[in-house]
PDB file of N, CA and C in Angstrom:
ATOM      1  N   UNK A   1     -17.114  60.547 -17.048  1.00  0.00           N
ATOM      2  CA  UNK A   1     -16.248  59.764 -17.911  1.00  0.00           C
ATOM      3  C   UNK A   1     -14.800  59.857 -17.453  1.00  0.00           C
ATOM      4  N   UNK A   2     -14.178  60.980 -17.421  1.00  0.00           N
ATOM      5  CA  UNK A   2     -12.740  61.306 -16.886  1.00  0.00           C
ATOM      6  C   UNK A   2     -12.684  59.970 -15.320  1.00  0.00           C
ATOM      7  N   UNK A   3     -13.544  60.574 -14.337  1.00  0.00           N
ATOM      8  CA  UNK A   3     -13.668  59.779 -13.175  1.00  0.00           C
ATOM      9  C   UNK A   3     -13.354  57.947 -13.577  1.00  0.00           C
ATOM     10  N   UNK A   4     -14.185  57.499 -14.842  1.00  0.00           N
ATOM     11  CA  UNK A   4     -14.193  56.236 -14.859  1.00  0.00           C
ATOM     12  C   UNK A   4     -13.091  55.811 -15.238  1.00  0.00           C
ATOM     13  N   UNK A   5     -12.338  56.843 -16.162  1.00  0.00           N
ATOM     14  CA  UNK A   5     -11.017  56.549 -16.767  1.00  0.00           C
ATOM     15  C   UNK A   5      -9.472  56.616 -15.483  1.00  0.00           C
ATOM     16  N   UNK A   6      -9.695  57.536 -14.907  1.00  0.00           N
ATOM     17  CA  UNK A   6      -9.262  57.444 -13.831  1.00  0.00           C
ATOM     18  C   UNK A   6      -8.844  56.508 -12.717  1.00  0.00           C
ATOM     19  N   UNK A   7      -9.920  55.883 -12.593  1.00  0.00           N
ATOM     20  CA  UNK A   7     -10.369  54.878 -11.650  1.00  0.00           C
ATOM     21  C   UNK A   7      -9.598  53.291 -12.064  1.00  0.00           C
ATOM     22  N   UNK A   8     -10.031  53.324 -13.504  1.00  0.00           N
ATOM     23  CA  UNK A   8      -9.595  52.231 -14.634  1.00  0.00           C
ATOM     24  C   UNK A   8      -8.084  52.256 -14.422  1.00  0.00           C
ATOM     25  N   UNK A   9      -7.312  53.614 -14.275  1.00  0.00           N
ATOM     26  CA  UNK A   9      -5.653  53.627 -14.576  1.00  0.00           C
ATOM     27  C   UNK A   9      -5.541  53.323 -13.069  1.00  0.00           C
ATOM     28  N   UNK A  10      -6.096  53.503 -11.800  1.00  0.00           N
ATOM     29  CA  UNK A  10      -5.627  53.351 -10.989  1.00  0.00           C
ATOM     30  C   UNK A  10      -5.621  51.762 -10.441  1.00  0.00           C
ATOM     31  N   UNK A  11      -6.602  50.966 -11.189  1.00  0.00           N
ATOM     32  CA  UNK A  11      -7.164  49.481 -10.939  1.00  0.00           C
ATOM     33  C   UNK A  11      -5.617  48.811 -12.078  1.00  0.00           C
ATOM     34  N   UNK A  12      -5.546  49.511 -12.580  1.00  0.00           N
ATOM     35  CA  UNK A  12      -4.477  49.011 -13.918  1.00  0.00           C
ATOM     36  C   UNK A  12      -3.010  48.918 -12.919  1.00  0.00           C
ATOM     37  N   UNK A  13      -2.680  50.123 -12.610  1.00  0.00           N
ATOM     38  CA  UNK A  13      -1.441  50.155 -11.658  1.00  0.00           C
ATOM     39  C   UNK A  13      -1.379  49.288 -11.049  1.00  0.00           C
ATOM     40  N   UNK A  14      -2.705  49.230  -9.973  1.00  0.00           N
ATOM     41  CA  UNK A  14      -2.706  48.130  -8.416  1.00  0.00           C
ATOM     42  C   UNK A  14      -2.347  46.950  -9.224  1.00  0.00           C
ATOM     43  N   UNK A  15      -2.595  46.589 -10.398  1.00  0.00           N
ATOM     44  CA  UNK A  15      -2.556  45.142 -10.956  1.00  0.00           C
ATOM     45  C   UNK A  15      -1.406  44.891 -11.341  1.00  0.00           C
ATOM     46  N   UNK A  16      -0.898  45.803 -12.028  1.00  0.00           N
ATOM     47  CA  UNK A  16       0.806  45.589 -12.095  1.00  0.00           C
ATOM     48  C   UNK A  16       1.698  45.683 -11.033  1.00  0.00           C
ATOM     49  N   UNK A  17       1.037  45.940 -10.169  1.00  0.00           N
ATOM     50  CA  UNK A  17       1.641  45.964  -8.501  1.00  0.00           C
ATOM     51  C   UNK A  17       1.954  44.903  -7.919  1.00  0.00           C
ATOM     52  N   UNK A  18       0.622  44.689  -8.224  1.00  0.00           N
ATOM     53  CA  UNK A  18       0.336  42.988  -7.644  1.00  0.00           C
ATOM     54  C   UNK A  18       1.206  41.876  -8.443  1.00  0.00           C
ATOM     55  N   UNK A  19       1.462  42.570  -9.479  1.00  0.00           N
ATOM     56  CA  UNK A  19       2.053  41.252 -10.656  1.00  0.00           C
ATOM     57  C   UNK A  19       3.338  41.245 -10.582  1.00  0.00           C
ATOM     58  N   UNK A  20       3.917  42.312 -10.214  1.00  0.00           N
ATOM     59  CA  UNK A  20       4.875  42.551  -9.667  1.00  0.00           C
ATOM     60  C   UNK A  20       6.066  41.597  -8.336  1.00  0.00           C
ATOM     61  N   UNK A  21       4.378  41.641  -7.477  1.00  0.00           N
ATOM     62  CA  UNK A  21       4.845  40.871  -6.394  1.00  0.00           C
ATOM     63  C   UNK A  21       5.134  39.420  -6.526  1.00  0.00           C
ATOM     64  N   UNK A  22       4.157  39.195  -7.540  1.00  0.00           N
ATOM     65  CA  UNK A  22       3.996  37.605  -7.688  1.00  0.00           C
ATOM     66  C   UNK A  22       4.899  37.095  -8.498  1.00  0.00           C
ATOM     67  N   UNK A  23       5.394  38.107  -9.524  1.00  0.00           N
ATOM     68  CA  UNK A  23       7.065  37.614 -10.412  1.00  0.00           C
ATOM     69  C   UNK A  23       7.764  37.379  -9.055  1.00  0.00           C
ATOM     70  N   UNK A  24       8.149  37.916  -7.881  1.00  0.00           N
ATOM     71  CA  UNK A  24       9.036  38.196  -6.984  1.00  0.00           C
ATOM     72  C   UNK A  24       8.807  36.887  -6.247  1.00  0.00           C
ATOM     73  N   UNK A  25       7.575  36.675  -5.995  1.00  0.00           N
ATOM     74  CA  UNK A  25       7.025  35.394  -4.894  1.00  0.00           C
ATOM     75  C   UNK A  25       7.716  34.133  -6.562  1.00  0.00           C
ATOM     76  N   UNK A  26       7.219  34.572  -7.171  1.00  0.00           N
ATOM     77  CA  UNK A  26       7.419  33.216  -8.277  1.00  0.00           C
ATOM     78  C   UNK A  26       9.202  33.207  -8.187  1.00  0.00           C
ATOM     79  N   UNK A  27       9.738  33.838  -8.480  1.00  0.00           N
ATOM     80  CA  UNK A  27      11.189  33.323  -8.129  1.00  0.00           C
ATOM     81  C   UNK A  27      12.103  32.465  -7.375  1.00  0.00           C
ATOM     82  N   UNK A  28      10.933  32.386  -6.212  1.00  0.00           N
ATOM     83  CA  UNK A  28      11.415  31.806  -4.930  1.00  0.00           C
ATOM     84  C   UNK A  28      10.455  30.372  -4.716  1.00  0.00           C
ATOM     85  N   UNK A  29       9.615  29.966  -5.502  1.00  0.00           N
ATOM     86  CA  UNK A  29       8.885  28.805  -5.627  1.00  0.00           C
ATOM     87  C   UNK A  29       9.657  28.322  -6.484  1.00  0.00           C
ATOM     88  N   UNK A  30       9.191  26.148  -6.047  1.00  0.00           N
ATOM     89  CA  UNK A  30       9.954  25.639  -7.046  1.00  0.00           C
ATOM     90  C   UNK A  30       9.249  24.712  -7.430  1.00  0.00           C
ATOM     91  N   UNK A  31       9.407  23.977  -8.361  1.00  0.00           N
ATOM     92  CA  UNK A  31       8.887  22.817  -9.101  1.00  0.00           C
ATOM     93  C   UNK A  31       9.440  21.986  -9.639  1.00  0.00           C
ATOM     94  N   UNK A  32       9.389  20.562  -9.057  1.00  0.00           N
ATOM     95  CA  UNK A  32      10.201  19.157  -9.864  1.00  0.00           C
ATOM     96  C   UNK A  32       9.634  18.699 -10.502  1.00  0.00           C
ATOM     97  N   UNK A  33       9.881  17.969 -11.440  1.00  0.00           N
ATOM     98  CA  UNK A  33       9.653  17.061 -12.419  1.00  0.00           C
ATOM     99  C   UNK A  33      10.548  15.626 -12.617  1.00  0.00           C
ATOM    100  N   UNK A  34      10.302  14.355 -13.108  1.00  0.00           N
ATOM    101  CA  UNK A  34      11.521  13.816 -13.099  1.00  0.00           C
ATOM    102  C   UNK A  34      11.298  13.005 -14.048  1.00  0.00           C
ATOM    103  N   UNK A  35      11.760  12.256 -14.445  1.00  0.00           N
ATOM    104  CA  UNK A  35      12.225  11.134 -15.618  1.00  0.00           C
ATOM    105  C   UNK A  35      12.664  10.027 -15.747  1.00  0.00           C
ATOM    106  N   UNK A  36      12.273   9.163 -16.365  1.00  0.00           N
ATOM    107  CA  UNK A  36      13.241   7.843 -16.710  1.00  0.00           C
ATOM    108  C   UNK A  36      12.769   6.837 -14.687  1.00  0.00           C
ATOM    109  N   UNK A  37      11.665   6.748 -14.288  1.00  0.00           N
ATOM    110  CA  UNK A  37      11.054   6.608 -13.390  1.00  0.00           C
ATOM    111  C   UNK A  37      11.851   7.149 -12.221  1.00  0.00           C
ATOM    112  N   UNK A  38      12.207   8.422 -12.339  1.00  0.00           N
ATOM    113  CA  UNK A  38      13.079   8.964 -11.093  1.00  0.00           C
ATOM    114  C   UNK A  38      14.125   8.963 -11.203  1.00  0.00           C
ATOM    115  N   UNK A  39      14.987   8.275 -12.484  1.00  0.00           N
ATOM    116  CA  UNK A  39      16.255   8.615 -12.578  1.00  0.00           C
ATOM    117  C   UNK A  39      16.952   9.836 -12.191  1.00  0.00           C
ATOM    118  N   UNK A  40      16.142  10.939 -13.442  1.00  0.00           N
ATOM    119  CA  UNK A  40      16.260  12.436 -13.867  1.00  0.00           C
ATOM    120  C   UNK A  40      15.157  13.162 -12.853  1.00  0.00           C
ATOM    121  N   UNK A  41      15.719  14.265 -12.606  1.00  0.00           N
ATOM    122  CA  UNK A  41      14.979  15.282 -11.297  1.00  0.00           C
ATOM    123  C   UNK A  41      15.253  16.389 -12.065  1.00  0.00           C
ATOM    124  N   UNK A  42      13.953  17.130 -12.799  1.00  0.00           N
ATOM    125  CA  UNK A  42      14.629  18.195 -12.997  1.00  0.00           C
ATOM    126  C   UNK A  42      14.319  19.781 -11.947  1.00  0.00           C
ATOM    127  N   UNK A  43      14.532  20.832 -11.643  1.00  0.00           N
ATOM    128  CA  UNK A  43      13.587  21.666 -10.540  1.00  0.00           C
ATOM    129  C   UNK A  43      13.358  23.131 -11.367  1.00  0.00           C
ATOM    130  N   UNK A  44      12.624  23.884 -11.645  1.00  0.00           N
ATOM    131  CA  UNK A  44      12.527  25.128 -12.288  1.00  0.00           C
ATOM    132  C   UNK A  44      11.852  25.524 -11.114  1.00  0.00           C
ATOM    133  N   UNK A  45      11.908  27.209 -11.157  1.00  0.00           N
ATOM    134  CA  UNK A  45      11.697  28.213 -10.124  1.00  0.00           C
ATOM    135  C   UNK A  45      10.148  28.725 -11.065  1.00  0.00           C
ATOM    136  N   UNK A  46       9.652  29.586 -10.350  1.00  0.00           N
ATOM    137  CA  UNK A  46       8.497  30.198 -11.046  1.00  0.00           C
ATOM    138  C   UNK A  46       8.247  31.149 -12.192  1.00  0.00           C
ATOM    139  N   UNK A  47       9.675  31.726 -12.301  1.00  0.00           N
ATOM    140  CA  UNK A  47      10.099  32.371 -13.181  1.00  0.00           C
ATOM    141  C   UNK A  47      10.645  31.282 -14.821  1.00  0.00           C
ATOM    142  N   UNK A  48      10.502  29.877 -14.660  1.00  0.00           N
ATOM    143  CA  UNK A  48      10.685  29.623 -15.629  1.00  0.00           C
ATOM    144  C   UNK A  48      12.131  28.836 -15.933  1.00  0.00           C
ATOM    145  N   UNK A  49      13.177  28.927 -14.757  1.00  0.00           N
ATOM    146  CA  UNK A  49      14.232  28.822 -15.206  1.00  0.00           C
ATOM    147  C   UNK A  49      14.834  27.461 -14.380  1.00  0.00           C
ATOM    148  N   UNK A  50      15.318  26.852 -15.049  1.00  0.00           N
ATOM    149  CA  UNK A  50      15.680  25.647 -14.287  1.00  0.00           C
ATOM    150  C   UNK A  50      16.812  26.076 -13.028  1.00  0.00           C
ATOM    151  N   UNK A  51      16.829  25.518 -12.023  1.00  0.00           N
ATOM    152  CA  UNK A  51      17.673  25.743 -10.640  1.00  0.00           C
ATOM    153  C   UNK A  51      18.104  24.436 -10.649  1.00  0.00           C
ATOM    154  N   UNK A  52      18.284  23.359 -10.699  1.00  0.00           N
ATOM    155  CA  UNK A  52      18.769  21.952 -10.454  1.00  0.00           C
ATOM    156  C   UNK A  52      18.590  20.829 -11.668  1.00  0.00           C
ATOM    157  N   UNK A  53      19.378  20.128 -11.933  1.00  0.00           N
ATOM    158  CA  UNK A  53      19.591  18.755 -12.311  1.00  0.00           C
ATOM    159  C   UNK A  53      19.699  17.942 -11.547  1.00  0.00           C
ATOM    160  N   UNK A  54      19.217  16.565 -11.040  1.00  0.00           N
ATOM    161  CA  UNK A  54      19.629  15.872  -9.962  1.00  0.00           C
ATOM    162  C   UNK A  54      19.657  13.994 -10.936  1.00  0.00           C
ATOM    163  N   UNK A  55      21.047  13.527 -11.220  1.00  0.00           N
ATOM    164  CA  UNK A  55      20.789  12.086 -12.027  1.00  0.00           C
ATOM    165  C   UNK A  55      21.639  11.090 -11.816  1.00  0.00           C
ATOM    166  N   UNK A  56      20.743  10.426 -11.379  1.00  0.00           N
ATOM    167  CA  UNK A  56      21.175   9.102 -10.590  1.00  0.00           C
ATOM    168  C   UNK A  56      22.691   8.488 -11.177  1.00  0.00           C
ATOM    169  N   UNK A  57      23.419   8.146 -10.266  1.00  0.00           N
ATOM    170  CA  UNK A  57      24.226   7.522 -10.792  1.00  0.00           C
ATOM    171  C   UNK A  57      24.024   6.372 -11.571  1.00  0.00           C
ATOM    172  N   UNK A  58      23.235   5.576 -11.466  1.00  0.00           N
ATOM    173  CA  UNK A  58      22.986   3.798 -12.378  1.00  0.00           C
ATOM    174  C   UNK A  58      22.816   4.454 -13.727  1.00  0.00           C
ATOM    175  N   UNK A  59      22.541   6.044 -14.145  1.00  0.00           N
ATOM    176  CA  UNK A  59      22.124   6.002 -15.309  1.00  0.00           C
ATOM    177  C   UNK A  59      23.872   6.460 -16.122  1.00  0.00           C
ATOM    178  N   UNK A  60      24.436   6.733 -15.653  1.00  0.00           N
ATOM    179  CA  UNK A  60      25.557   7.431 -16.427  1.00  0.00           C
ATOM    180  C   UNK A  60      26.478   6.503 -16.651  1.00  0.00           C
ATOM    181  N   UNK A  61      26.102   6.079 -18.035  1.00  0.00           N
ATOM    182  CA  UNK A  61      26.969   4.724 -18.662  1.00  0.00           C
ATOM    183  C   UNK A  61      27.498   5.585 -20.399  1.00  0.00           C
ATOM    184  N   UNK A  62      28.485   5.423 -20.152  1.00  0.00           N
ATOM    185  CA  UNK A  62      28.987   5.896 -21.511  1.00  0.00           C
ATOM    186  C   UNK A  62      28.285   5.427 -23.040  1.00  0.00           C
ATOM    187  N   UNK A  63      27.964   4.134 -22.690  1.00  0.00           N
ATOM    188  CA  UNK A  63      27.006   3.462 -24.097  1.00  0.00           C
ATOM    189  C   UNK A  63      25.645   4.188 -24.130  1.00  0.00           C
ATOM    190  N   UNK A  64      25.219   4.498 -23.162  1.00  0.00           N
ATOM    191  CA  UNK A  64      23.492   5.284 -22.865  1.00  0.00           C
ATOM    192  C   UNK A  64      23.876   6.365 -23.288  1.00  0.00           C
ATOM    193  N   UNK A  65      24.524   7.190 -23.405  1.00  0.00           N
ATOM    194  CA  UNK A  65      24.629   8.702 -23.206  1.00  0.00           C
ATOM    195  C   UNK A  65      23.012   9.133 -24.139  1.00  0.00           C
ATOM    196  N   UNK A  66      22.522   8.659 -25.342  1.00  0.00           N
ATOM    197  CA  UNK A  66      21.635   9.126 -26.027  1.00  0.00           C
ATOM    198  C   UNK A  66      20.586   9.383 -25.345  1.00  0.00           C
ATOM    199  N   UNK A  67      20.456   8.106 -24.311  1.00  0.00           N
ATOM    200  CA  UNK A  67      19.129   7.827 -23.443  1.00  0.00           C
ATOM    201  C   UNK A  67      18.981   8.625 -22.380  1.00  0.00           C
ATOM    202  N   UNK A  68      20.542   8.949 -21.700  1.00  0.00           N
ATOM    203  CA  UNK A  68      20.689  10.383 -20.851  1.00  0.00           C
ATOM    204  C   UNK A  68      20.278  11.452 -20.984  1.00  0.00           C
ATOM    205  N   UNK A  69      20.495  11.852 -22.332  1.00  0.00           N
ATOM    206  CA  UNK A  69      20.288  13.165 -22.840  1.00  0.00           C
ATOM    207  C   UNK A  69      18.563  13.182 -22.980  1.00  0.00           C
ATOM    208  N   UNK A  70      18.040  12.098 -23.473  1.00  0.00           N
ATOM    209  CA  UNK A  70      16.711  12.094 -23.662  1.00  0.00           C
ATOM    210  C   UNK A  70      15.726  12.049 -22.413  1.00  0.00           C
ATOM    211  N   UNK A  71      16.705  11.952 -21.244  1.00  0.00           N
ATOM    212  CA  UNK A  71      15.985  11.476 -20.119  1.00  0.00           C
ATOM    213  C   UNK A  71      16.080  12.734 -19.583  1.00  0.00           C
ATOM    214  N   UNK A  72      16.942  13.809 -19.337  1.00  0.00           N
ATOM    215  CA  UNK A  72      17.137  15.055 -18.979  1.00  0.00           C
ATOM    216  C   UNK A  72      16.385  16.033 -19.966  1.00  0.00           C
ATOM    217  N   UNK A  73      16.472  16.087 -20.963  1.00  0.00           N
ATOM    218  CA  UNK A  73      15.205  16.504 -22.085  1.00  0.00           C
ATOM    219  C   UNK A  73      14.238  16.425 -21.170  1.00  0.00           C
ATOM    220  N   UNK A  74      13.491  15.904 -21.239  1.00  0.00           N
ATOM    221  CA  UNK A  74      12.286  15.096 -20.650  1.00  0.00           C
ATOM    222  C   UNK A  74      11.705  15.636 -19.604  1.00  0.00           C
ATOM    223  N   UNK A  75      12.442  15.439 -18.733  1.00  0.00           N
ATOM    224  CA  UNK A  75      12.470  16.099 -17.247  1.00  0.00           C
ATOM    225  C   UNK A  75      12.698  17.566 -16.914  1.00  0.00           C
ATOM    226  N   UNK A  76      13.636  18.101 -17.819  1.00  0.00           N
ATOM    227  CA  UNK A  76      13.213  19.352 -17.463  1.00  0.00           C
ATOM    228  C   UNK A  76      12.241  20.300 -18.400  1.00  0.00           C
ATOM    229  N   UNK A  77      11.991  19.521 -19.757  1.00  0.00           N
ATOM    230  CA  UNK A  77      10.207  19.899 -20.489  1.00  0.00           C
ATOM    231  C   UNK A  77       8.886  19.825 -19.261  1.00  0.00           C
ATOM    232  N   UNK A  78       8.943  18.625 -18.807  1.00  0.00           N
ATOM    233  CA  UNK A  78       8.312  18.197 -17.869  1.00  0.00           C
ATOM    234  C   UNK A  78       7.893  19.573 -16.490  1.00  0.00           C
ATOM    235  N   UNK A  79       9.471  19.945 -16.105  1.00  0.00           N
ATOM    236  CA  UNK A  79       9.679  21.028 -14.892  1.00  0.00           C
ATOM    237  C   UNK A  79       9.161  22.459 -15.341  1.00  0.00           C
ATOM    238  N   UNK A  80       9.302  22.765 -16.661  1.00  0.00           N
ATOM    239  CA  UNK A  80       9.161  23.932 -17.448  1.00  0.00           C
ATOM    240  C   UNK A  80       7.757  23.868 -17.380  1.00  0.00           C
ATOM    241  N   UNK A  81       7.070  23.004 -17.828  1.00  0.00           N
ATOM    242  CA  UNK A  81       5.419  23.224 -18.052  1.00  0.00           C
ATOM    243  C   UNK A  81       4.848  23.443 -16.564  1.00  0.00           C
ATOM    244  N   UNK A  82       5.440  22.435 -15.776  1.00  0.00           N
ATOM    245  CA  UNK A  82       4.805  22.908 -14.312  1.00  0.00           C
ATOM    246  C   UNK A  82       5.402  24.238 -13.700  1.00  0.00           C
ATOM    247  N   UNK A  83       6.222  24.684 -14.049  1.00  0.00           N
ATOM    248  CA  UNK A  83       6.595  26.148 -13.532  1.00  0.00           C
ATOM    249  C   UNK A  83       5.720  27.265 -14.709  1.00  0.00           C
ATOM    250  N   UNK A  84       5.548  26.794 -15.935  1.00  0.00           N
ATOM    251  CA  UNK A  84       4.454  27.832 -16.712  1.00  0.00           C
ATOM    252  C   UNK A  84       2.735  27.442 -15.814  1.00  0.00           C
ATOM    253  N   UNK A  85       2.614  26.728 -15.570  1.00  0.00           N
ATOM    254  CA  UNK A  85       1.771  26.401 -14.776  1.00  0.00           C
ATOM    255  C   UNK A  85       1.215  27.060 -13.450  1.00  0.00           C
ATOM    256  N   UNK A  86       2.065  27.065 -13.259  1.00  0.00           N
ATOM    257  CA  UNK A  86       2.104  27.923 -11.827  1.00  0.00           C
ATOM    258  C   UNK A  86       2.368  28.808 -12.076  1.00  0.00           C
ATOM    259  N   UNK A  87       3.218  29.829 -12.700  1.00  0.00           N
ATOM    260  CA  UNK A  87       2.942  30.896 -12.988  1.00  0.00           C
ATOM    261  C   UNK A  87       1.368  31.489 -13.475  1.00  0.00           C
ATOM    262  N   UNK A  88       0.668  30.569 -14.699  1.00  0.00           N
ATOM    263  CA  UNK A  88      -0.446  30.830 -14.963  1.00  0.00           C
ATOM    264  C   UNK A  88      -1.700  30.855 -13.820  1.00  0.00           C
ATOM    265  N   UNK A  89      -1.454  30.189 -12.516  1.00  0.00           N
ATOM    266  CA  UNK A  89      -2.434  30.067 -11.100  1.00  0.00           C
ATOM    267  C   UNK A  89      -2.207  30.781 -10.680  1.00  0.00           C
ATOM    268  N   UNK A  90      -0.503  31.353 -10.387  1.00  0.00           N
ATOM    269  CA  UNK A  90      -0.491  32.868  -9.514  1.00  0.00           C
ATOM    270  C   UNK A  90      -1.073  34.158 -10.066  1.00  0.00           C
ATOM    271  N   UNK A  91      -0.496  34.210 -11.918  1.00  0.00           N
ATOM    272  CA  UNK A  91      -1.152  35.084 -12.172  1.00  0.00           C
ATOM    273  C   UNK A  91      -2.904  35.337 -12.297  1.00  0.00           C
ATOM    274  N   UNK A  92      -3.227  34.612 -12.434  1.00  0.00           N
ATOM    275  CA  UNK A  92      -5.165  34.336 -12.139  1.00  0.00           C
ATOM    276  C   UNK A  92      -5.667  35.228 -10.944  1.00  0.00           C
ATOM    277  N   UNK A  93      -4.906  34.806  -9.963  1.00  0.00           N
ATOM    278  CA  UNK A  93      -4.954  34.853  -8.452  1.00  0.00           C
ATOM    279  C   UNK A  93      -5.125  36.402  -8.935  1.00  0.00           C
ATOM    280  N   UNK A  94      -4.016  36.497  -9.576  1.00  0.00           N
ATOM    281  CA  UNK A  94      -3.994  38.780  -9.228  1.00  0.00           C
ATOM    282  C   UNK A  94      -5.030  39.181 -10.486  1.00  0.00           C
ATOM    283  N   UNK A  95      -5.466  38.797 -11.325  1.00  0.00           N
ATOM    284  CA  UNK A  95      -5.758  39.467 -12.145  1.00  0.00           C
ATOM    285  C   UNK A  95      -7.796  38.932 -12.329  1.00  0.00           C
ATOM    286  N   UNK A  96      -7.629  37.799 -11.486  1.00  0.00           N
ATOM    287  CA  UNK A  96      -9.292  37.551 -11.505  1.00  0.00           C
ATOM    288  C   UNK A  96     -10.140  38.703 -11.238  1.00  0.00           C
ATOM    289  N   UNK A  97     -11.283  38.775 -12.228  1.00  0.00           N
ATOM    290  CA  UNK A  97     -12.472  40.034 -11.901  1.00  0.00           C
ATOM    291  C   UNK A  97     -11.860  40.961 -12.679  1.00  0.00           C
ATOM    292  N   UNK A  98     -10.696  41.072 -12.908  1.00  0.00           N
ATOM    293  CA  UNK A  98     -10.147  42.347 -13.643  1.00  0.00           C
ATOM    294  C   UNK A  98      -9.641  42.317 -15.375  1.00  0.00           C
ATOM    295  N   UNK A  99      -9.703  41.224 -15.853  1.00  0.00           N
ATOM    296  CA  UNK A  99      -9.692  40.631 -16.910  1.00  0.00           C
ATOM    297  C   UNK A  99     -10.504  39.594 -17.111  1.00  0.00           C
ATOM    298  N   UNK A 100     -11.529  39.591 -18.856  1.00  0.00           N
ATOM    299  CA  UNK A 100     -12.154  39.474 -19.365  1.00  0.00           C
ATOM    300  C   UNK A 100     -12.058  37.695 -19.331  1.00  0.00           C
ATOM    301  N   UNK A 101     -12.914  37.150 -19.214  1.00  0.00           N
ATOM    302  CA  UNK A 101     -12.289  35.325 -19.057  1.00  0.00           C
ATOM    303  C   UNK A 101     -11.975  35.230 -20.813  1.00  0.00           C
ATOM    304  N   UNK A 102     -11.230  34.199 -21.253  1.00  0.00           N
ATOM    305  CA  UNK A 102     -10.582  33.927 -22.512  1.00  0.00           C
ATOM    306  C   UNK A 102      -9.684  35.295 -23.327  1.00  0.00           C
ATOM    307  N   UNK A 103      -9.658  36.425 -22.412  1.00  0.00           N
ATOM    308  CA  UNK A 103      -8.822  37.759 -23.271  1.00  0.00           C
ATOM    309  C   UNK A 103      -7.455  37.016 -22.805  1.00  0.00           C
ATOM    310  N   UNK A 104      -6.748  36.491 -23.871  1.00  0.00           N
ATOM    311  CA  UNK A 104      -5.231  35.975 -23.147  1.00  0.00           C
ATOM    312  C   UNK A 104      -4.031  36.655 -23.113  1.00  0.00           C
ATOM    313  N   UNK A 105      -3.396  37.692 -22.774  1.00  0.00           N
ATOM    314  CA  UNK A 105      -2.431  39.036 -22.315  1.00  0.00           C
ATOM    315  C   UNK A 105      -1.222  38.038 -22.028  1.00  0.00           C
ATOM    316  N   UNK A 106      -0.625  38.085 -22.747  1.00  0.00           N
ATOM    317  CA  UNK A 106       1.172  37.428 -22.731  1.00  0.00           C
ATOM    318  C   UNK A 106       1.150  37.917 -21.372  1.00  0.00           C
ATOM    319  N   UNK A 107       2.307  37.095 -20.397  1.00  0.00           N
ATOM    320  CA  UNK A 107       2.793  37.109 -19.327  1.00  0.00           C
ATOM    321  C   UNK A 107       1.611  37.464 -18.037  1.00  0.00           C
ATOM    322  N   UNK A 108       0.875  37.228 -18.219  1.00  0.00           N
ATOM    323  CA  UNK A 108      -0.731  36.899 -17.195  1.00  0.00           C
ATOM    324  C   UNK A 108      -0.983  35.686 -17.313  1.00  0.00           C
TER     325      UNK A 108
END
């Protein structure tokens, strides 16, 4: 029993090791999204956090501003889900075989 428990903390470590790496690799990946048929570009990193705005000039008209704001909304909701996204494939990657399928562990 000790042995199995053992074994268990050492499979536990390697996994936070690994998860470790992949926060680190996820930082440096990126993901666009865009809006308003390409107007709005938005880019988030893997970690979640937006790195870029990119918006066309034809859209920045002082009378639109509502439609601006809604179009940048948009686009970077859009960038956010595909960077939770990918986070959720990398983490799979480390934690497959080692977690239970449907046990859902915040930040895995």
């Amino acid at each position: 029993m000790k042995g199995g428990m053992q074994g268990m903390m050492q499979q536990v470590q390697k996994m936070q090791e690994e998860m470790q790496k992949v926060h680190a690799k996820l930082g440096g990946m990126e993901v666009s999204a865009e809006a308003g048929g390409g107007m709005i570009k938005a880019t988030a990193n893997g970690n979640k956090e937006i790195v870029s705005i990119e918006i066309d000039p034809q859209v920045i008209v002082a009378e639109d501003k509502e439609i601006l704001e809604d179009l940048v909304v948009a686009a970077v909701n859009k960038a956010l889900q595909s960077a939770a996204k990918l986070t959720e494939e990398e983490m799979q990657k480390v934690t497959k075989g080692m977690i239970p399928p449907g046990l859902n562990i915040p930040g895995m």
